[in-house]
Protein backbone atom coordinates (compact mmCIF):
# COMPACT_ATOMS: atom_id res chain seq x y z
CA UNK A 1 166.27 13.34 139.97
CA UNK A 2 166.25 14.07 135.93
CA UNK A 3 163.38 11.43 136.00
CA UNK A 4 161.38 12.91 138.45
CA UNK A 5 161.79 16.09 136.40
CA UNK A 6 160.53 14.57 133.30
CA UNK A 7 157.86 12.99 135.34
CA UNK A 8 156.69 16.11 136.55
CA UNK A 9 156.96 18.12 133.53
CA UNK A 10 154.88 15.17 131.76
CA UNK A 11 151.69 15.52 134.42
CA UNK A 12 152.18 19.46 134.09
CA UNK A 13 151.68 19.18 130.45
CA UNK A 14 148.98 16.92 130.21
CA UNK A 15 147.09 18.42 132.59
CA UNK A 16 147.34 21.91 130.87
CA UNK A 17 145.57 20.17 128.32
CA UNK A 18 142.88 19.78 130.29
CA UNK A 19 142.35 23.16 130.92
CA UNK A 20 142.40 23.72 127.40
CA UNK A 21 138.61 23.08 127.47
CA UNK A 22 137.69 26.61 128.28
CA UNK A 23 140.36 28.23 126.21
CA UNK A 24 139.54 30.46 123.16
CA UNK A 25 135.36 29.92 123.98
CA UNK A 26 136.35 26.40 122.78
CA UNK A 27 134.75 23.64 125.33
CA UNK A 28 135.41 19.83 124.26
CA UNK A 29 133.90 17.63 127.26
CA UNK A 30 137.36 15.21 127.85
CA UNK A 31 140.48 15.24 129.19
CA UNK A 32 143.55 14.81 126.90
CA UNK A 33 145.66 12.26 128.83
CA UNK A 34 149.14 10.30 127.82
CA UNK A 35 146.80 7.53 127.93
CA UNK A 36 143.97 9.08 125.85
CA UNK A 37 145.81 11.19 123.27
CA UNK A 38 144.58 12.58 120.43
CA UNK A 39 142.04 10.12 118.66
CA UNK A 40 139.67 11.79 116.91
CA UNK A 41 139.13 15.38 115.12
CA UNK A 42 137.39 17.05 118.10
CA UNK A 43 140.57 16.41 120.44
CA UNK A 44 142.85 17.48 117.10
CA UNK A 45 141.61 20.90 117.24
CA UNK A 46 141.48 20.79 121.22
CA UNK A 47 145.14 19.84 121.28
CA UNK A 48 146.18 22.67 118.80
CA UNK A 49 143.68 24.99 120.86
CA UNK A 50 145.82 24.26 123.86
CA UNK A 51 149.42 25.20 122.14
CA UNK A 52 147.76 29.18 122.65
CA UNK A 53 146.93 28.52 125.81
CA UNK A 54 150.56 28.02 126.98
CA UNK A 55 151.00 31.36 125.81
CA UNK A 56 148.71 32.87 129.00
CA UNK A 57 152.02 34.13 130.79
CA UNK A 58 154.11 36.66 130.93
CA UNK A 59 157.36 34.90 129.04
CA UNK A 60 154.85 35.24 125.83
CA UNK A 61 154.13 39.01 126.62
CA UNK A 62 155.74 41.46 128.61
CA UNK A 63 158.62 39.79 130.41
CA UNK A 64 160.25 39.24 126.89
CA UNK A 65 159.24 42.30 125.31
CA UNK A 66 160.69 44.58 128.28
CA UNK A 67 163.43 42.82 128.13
CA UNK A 68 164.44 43.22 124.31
CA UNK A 69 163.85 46.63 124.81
CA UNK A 70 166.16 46.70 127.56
CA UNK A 71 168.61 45.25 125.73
CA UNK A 72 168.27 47.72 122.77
CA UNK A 73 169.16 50.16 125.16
CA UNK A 74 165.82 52.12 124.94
CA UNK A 75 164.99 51.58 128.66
CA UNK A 76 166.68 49.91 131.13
CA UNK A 77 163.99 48.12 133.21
CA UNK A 78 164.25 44.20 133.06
CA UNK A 79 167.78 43.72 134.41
CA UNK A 80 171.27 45.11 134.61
CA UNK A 81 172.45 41.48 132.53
CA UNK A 82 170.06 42.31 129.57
CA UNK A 83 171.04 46.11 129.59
CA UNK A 84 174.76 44.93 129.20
CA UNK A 85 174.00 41.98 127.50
CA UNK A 86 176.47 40.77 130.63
CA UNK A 87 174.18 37.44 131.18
CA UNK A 88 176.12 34.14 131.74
CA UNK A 89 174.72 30.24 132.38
CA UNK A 90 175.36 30.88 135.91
CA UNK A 91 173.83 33.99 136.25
CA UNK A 92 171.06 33.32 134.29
CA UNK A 93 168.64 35.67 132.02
CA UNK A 94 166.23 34.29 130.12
CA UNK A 95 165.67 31.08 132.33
CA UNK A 96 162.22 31.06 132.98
CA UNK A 97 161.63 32.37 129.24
CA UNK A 98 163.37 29.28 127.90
CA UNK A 99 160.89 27.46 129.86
CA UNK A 100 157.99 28.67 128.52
CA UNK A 101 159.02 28.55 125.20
CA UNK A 102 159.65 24.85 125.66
CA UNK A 103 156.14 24.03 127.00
CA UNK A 104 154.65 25.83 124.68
CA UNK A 105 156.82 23.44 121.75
CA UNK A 106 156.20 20.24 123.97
CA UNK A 107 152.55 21.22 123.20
CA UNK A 108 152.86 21.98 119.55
CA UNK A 109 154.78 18.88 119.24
CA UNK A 110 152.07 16.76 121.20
CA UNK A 111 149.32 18.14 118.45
CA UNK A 112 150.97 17.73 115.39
CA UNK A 113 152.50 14.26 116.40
CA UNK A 114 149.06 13.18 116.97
CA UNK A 115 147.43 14.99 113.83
CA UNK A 116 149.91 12.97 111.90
CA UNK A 117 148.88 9.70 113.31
CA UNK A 118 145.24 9.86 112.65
CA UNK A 119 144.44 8.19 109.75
CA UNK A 120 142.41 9.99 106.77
CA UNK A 121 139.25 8.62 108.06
CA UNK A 122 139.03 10.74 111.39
CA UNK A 123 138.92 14.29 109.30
CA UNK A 124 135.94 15.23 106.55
CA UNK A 125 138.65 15.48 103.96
CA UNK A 126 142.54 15.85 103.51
CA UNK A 127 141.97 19.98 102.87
CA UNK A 128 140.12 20.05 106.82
CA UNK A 129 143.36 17.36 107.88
CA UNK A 130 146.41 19.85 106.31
CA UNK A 131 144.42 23.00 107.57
CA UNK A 132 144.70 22.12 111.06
CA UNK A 133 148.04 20.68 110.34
CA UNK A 134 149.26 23.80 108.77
CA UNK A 135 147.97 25.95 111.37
CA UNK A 136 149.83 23.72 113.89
CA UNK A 137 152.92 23.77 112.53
CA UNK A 138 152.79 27.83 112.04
CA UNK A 139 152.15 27.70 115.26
CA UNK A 140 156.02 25.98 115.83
CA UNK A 141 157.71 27.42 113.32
CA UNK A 142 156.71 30.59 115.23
CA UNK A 143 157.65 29.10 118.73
CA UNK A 144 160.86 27.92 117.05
CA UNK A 145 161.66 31.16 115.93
CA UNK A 146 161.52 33.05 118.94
CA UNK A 147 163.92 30.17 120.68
CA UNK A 148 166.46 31.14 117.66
CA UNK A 149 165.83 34.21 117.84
CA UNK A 150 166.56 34.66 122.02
CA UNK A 151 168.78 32.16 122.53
CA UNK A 152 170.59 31.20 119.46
CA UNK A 153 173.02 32.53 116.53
CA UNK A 154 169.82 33.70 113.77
CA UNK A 155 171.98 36.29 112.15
CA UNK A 156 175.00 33.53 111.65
CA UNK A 157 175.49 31.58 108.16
CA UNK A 158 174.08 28.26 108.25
CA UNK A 159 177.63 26.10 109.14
CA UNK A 160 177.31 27.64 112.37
CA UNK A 161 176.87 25.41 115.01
CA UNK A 162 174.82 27.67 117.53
CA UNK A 163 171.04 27.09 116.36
CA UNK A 164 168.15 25.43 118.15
CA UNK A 165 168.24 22.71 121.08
CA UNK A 166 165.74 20.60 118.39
CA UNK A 167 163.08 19.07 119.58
CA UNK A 168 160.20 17.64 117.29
CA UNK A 169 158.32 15.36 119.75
CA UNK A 170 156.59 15.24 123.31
CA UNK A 171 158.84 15.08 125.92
CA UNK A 172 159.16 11.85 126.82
CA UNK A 173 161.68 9.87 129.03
CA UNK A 174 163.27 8.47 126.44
CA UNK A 175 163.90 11.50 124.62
CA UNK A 176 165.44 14.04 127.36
CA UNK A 177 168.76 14.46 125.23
CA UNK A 178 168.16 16.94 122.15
CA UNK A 179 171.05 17.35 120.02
CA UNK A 180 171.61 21.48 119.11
CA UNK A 181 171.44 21.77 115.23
CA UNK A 182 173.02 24.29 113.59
CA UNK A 183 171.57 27.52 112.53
CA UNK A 184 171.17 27.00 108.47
CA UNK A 185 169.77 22.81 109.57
CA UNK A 186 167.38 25.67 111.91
CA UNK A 187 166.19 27.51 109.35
CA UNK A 188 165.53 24.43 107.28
CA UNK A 189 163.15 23.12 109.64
CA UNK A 190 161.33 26.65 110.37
CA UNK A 191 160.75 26.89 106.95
CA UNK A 192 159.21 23.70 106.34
CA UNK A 193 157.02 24.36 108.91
CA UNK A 194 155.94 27.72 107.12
CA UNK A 195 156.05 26.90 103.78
CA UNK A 196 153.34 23.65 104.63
CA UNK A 197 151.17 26.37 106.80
CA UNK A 198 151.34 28.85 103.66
CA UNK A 199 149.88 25.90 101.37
CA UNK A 200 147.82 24.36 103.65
CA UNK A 201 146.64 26.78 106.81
CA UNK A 202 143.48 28.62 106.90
CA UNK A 203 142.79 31.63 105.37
CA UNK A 204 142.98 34.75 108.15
CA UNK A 205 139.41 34.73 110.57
CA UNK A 206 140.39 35.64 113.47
CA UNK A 207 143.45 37.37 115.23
CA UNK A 208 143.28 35.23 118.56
CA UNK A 209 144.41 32.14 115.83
CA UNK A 210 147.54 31.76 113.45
CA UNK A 211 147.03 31.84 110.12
CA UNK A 212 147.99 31.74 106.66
CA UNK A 213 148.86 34.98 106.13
CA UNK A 214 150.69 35.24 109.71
CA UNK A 215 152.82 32.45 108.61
CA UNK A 216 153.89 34.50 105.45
CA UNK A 217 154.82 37.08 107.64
CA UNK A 218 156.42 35.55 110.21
CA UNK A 219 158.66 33.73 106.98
CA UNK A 220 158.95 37.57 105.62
CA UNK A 221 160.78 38.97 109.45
CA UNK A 222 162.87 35.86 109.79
CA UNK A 223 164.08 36.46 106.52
CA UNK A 224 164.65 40.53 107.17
CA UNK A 225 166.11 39.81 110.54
CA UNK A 226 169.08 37.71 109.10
CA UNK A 227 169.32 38.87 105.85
CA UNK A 228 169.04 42.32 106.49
CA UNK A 229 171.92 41.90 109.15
CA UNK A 230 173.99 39.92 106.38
CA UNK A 231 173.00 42.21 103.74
CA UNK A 232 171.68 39.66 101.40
CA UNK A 233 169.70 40.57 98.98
CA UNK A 234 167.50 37.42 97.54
CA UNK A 235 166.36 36.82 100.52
CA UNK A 236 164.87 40.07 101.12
CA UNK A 237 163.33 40.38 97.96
CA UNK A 238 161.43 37.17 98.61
CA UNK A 239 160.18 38.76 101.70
CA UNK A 240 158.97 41.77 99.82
CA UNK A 241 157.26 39.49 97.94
CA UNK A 242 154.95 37.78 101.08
CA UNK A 243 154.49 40.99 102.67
CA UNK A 244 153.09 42.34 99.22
CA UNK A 245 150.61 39.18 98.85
CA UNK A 246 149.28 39.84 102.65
CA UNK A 247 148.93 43.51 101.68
CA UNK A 248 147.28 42.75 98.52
CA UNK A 249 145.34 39.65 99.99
CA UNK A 250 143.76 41.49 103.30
CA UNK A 251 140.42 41.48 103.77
CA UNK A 252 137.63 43.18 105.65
CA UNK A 253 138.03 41.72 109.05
CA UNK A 254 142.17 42.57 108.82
CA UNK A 255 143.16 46.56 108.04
CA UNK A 256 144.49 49.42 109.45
CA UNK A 257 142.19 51.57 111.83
CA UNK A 258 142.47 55.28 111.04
CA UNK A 259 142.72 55.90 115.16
CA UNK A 260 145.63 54.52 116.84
CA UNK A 261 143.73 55.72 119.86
CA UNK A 262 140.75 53.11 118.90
CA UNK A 263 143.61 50.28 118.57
CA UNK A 264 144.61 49.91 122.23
CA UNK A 265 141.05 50.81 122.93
CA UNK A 266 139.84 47.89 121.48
CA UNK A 267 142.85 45.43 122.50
CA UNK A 268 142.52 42.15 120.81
CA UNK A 269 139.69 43.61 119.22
CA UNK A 270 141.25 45.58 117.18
CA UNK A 271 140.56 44.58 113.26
CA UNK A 272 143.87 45.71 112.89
CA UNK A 273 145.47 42.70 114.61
CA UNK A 274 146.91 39.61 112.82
CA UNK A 275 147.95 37.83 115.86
CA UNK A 276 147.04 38.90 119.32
CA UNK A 277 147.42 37.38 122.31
CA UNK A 278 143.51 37.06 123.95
CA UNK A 279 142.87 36.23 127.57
CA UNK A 280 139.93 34.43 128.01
CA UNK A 281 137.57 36.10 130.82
CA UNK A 282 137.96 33.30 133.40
CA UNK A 283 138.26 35.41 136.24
CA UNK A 284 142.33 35.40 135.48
CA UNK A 285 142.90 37.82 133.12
CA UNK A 286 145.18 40.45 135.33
CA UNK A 287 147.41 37.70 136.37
CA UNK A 288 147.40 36.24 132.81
CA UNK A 289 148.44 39.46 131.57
CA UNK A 290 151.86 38.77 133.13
CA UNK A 291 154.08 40.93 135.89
CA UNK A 292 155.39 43.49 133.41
CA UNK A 293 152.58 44.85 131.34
CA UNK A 294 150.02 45.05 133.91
CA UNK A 295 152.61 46.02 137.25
CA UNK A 296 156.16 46.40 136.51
CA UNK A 297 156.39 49.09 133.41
CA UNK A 298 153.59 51.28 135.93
CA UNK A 299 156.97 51.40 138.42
CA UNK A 300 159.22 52.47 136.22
CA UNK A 301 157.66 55.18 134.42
CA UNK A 302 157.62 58.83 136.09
CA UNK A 303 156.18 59.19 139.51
CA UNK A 304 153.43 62.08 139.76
CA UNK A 305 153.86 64.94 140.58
CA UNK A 306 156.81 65.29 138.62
CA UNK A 307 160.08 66.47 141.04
CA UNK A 308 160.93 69.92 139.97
CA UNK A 309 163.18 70.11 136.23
CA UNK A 310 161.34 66.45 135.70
CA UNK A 311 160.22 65.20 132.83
CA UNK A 312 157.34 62.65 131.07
CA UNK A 313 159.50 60.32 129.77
CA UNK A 314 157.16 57.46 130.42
CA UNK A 315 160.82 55.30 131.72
CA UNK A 316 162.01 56.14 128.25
CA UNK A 317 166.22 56.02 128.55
CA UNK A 318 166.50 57.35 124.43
CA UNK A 319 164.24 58.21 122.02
CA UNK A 320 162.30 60.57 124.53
CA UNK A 321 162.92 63.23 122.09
CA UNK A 322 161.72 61.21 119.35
CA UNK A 323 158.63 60.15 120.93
CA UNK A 324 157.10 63.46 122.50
CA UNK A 325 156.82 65.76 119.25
CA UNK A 326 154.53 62.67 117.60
CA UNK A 327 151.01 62.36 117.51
CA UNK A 328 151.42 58.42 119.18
CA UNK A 329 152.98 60.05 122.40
CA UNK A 330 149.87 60.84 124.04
CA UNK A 331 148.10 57.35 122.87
CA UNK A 332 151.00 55.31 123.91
CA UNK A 333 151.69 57.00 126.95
CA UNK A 334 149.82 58.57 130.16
CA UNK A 335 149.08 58.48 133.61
CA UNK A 336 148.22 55.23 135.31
CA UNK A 337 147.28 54.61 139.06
CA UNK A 338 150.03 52.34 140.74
CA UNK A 339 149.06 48.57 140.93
CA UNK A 340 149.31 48.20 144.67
CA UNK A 341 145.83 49.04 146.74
CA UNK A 342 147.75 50.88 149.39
CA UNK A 343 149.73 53.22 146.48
CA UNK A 344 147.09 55.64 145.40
CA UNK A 345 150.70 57.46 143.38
CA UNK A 346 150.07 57.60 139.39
CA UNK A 347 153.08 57.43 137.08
CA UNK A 348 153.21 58.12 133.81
CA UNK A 349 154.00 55.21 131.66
CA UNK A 350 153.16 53.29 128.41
CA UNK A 351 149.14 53.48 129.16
CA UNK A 352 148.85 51.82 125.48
CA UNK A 353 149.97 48.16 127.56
CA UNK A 354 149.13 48.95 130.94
CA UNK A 355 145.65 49.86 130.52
CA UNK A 356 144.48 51.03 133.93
CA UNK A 357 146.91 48.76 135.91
CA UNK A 358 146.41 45.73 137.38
CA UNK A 359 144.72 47.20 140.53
CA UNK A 360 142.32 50.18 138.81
CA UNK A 361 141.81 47.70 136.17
CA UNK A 362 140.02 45.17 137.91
CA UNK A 363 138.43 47.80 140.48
CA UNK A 364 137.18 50.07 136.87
CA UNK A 365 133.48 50.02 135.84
CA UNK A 366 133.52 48.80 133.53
CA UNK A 367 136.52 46.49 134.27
CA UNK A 368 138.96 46.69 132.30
CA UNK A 369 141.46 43.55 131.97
CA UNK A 370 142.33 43.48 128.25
CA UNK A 371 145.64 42.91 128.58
CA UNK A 372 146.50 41.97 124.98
CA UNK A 373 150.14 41.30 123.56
CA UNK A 374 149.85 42.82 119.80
CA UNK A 375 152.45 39.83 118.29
CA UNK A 376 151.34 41.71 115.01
CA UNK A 377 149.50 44.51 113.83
CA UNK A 378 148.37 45.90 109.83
CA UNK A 379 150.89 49.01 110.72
CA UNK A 380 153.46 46.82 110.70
CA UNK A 381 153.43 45.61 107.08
CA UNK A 382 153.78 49.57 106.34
CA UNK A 383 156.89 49.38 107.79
CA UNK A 384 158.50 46.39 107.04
CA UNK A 385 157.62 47.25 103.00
CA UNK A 386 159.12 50.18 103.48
CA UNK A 387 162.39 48.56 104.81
CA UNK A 388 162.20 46.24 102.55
CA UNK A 389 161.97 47.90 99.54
CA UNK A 390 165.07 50.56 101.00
CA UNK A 391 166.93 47.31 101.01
CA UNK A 392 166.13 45.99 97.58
CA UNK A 393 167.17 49.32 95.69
CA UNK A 394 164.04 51.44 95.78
CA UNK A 395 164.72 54.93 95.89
CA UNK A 396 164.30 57.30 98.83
CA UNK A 397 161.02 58.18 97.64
CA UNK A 398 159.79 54.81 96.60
CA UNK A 399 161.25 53.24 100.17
CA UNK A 400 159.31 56.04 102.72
CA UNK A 401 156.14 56.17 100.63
CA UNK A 402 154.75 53.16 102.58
CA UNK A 403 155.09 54.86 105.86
CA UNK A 404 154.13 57.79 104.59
CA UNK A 405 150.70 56.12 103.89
CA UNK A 406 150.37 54.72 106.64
CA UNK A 407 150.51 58.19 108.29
CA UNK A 408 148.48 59.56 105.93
CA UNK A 409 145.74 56.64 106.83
CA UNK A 410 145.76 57.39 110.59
CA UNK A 411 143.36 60.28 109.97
CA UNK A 412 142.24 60.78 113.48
CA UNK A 413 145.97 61.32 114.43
CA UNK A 414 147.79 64.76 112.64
CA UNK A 415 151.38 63.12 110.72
CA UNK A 416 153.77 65.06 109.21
CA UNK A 417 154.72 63.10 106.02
CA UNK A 418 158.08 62.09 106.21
CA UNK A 419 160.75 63.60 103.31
CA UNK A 420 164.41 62.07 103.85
CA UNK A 421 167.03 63.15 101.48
CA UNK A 422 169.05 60.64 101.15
CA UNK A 423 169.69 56.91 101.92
CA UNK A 424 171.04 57.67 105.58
CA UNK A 425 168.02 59.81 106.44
CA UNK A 426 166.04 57.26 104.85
CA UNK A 427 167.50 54.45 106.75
CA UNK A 428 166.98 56.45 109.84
CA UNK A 429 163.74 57.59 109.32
CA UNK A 430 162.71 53.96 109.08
CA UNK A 431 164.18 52.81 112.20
CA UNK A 432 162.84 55.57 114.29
CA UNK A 433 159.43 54.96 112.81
CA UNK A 434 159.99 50.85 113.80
CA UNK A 435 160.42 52.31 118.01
CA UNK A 436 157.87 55.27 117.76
CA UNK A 437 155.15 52.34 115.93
CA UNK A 438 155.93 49.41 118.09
CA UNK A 439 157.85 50.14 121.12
CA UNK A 440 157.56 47.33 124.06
CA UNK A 441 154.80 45.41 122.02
CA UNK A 442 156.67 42.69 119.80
CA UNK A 443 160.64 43.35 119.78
CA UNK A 444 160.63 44.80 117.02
CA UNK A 445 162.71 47.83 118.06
CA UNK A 446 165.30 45.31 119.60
CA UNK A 447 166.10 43.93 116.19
CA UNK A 448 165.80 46.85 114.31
CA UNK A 449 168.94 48.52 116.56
CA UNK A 450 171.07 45.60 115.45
CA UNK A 451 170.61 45.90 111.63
CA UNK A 452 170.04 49.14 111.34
CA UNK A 453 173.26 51.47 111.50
CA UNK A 454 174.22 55.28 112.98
CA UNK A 455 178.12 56.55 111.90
CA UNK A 456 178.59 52.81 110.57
CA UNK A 457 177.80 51.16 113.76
CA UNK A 458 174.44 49.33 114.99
CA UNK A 459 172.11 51.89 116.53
CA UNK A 460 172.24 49.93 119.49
CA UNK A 461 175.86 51.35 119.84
CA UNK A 462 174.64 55.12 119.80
CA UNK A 463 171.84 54.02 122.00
CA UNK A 464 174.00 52.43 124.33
CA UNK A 465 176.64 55.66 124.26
CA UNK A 466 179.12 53.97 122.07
CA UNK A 467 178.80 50.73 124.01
CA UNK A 468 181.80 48.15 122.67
CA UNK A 469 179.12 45.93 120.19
CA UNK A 470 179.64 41.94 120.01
CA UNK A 471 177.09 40.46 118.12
CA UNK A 472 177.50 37.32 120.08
CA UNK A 473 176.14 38.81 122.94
CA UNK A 474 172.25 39.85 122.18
CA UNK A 475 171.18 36.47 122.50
CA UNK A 476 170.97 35.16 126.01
CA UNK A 477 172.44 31.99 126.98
CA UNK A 478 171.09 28.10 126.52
CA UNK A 479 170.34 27.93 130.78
CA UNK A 480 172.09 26.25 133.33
CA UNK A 481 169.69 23.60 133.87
CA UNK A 482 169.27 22.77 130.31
CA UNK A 483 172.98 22.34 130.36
CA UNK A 484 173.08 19.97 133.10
CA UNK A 485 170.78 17.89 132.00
CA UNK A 486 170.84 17.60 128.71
CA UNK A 487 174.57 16.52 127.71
CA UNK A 488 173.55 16.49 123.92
CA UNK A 489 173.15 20.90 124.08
CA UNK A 490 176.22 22.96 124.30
CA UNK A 491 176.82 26.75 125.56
CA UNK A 492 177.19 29.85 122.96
CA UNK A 493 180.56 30.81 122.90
CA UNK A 494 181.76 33.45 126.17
CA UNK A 495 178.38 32.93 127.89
CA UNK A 496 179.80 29.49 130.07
C-alpha cells in the first residue's frame, strides 16, 4: 500500500510538471519526466517555474491564512480545532496543508537536485547557473519555513527536537523515511538556503517570482518571529539590518502606492507587491483562487440587510472596534454578492480578498478573477522596521516614526499619525497596526498575537478572553498519515 502511495504521488508530480508549460506565460515545448529530467537550461528554469505552480491552491492562500487568523482568535471561521488550538493526529487540522506544502518541496527539491547536476557547460556562465540556483533555493527555504512555522517548534532553542520532517530530495521509493531534525539543525538549513539566494538570486523584476530581496526578508521575519518571542536581541538587530538594505535598495518597479484602494484594485499588479501569488488566465482562475478567499470568508461575513441592533463587522470576532474608525475599513471591507447562482443575498465581508466572489466575479464585465494572495507587500517593511527598531532600543518616537510614514505616504487615504507615550502604547500601537495592515492576507496577525503582549500575557490571551496560553499548542500537529508511514517522524508533544 505505502508503495502504491509513493507510486502515485511520483506520476502526480511529474505530471504537474508538465503543466508547468503554460505557467507564469512561460511555454517550454517538453514534458519533464522521471525519465527525462532536467538536462539542459531551458528545462532548469521550467522545473523552478513549476515549484510556483504548486502554489495554485488554496493551502498556499486562503485556507492557511483563515486559519491563522482563526487561531489568533480574530475570527473564528476555519474550525472549532484551530480556534482552540484543540487539534490532535487523529482529529486532524492542517492535513491537507501539510500536503501541499510537501508537493510544493518535492518540486523544489526535483529543480535544485537537477540544477546541481548539470555541469557548467549547460548555463552561459556560473552567475546565470547560481541565479537560478539561488532563486530555487529561496524558493525552499520559504516552503521550509512555513512547514516550521505550522507544524513545528520555530520559537524553541535549537536542542529542541520538534523541527522539520527534512527532506532535501525527490520523493523517491527509496527515500519514504525522513528523519525530523531539530529546530536549531532547521534553522541551519533555512538559512543556507537564504544566505546562497541573497548572494546569488536575481535582483527583484517581478512580484509573481522570488527574489533577492524577498529572500532577505523572508531571513528578516524568521528571525523576528523567534527572536522576538525569545527576546533576543542580535538576532533582531541583524534583521533590522536586511529590512533596511531592501528599503534602501527598492527600486521603481517595487514601492508603496499612495492608495490602498488602487492596491487590491490592481491585485498582483500592484507595484507594491514583493511576492504575490498570480493565477495565470487559463480559464481556472476562480477555482485556483482556493475555497476560502473566493467562497467561504463571503459566508461568514454579515448577511444583508443587517437584523435589527446588527452590525458590519465583516465576520470580525475582535478588533471590530479597531478596524471601523480607520481609513482601511472601507477598502478592506464591503458588500459582496454570495458565491452560489441561486443566492442573490450580499454579505459584507473582506471585499479586499474576495473581489466580487467567485460567482459575480466570473459573471462581471469585465471579469474579474484576480484572486491574488499578497505573501508580501512594501507596507509591510514599514511595519516590521518599526517593530524592529522598538525591539532594539529605539525610543517611542524613533520606533512609530516608520508607521507613521507610511500613513503619511497613503495620501489618498486620511491617517491620523500615531503618538504613543510610552513603550506599552508603543508596543500596542504596533501590533494593532500589524491586524488593521494585513489582516487574512499573510499570517502576519497570527504571529504578531504570540509575541506581542497585553497585562504580560500574549495578545492572543486577551483576544481569546483570557484563554489558558500553551505555546505548544499554535502549531498543528505532524498528520496521521505522515505518522504511519513514515516511522523515522515523531508527534509534538500532547498532540498524539
Amino acid at each position: 500500500m505505502k508503495k502504491l502511495t509513493i507510486h502515485m504521488f511520483l506520476v502526480l508530480f511529474f505530471a504537474s510538471l508538465v503543466g508547468c508549460e503554460k505557467y507564469l506565460d512561460q511555454q517550454p515545448k517538453f514534458a519533464l519526466t522521471e525519465s527525462n529530467g532536467i538536462t539542459n537550461y531551458a528545462k532548469a528554469k521550467a522545473a523552478v517555474n513549476g515549484i510556483y505552480s504548486t502554489f495554485r491552491n488554496d493551502s498556499w492562500s486562503g485556507a492557511l491564512y483563515v486559519a491563522q487568523t482563526t487561531k489568533a482568535g480574530f475570527i473564528n471561521f476555519s474550525s472549532v480545532a484551530d480556534y482552540n488550538l484543540s487539534y490532535t493526529q487523529e482529529s486532524g487540522g492542517g492535513s491537507a496543508i501539510w500536503s501541499a506544502f510537501y508537493r510544493s518541496l518535492n518540486a523544489a527539491n526535483f529543480a535544485i537536485t537537477g540544477i546541481e547536476a548539470l555541469p557548467q557547460t549547460a548555463f552561459t556562465n556560473n552567475e546565470q547557473r547560481n541565479s537560478l540556483l539561488g532563486e530555487a533555493k529561496a524558493v525552499r527555504a520559504w516552503i521550509n519555513l512555513n512547514i516550521l512555522w505550522n507544524f513545528g517548534y520555530w520559537w524553541a532553542e535549537d536542542a529542541s527536537p520538534y523541527g522539520l520532517v527534512f527532506r532535501d530530495k525527490p520523493a523517491s521509493l527509496d527515500n519514504v523515511r525522513a528523519p525530523r531534525i531539530s529546530v536549531g539543525e532547521s534553522y541551519r538549513i533555512i538559512n543556507e538556503d537564504l544566505d546562497f539566494a541573497i548572494q546569488h538570486a536575481s535582483q527583484f523584476d517581478s512580484p509573481r517570482y522570488i527574489s533577492k530581496q524577498f529572500a532577505q526578508v523572508l531571513k528578516a521575519k524568521a528571525l523576528l518571529y523567534r527572536s522576538g518571542y525569545r527576546n533576543e536581541t542580535e538576532p533582531l538587530k541583524q534583521a533590522l539590518t536586511l529590512i533596511n538594505n531592501v528599503m534602501e535598495q527598492a527600486s521603481s518597479k517595487f514601492q508603496l502606492q499612495s492608495d490602498l484602494a488602487q492596491v487590491y484594485q490592481r491585485s498582483w499588479e500592484s507595484p507594491e507587491n514583493l511576492f504575490v501569488k498570480y493565477l495565470e488566465d487559463d480559464g481556472s482562475r476562480t477555482s485556483a483562487g482556493g475555497y476560502w478567499y473566493t467562497y467561504g470568508i463571503i459566508y461568514q461575513g454579515n448577511t444583508l440587510p443587517l437584523a435589527p441592533g446588527g452590525a458590519r463587522t465583516a465576520g470580525l470576532r475582535y478588533g471590530t472596534d479597531w478596524f471601523t474608525g480607520d481609513p482601511r475599513w472601507p477598502i478592506a471591507t464591503g458588500e459582496v454578492r454570495a458565491p452560489e447562482t441561486w443566492d442573490n443575498t450580499f454579505r459584507y465581508t473582506f471585499k479586499k480578498l474576495a473581489r466580487l466572489g467567485s460567482y459575480q466575479g466570473k459573471v462581471n464585465s469585465p471579469v474579474d478573477e484576480k484572486y491574488a494572495t499578497y505573501y508580501f507587500r512594501f507596507a509591510e517593511l514599514y511595519l516590521l522596521k518599526a517593530e524592529l527598531l522598538a525591539r532594539t532600543g529605539a525610543s517611542v518616537a524613533q520606533a512609530i516614526a516608520p508607521i507613521n510614514e507610511l500613513r503619511q505616504k497613503r495620501t489618498a487615504q486620511a491617517f491620523n499619525l500615531l503618538q504613543p507615550g510610552n513603550q506599552e502604547q508603543l508596543y500596542d500601537a504596533i501590533f494593532k497596526e500589524i491586524f488593521l495592515e494585513l489582516c487574512l492576507e499573510n499570517g502576519s496577525e497570527f504571529f504578531a498575537s504570540i509575541r506581542f503582549k497585553k497585562d504580560n500575557q500574549p495578545w492572543i490571551v486577551a483576544i481569546k478572553d483570557g484563554l489558558t496560553f500553551d505555546i505548544t499548542r499554535v502549531s498543528w500537529p505532524i498528520p496521521n498519515s505522515e505518522i504511519i508511514n513514515n516511522p523515522a517522524a515523531f508527534q509534538n508533544p500532547g498532540q498524539e
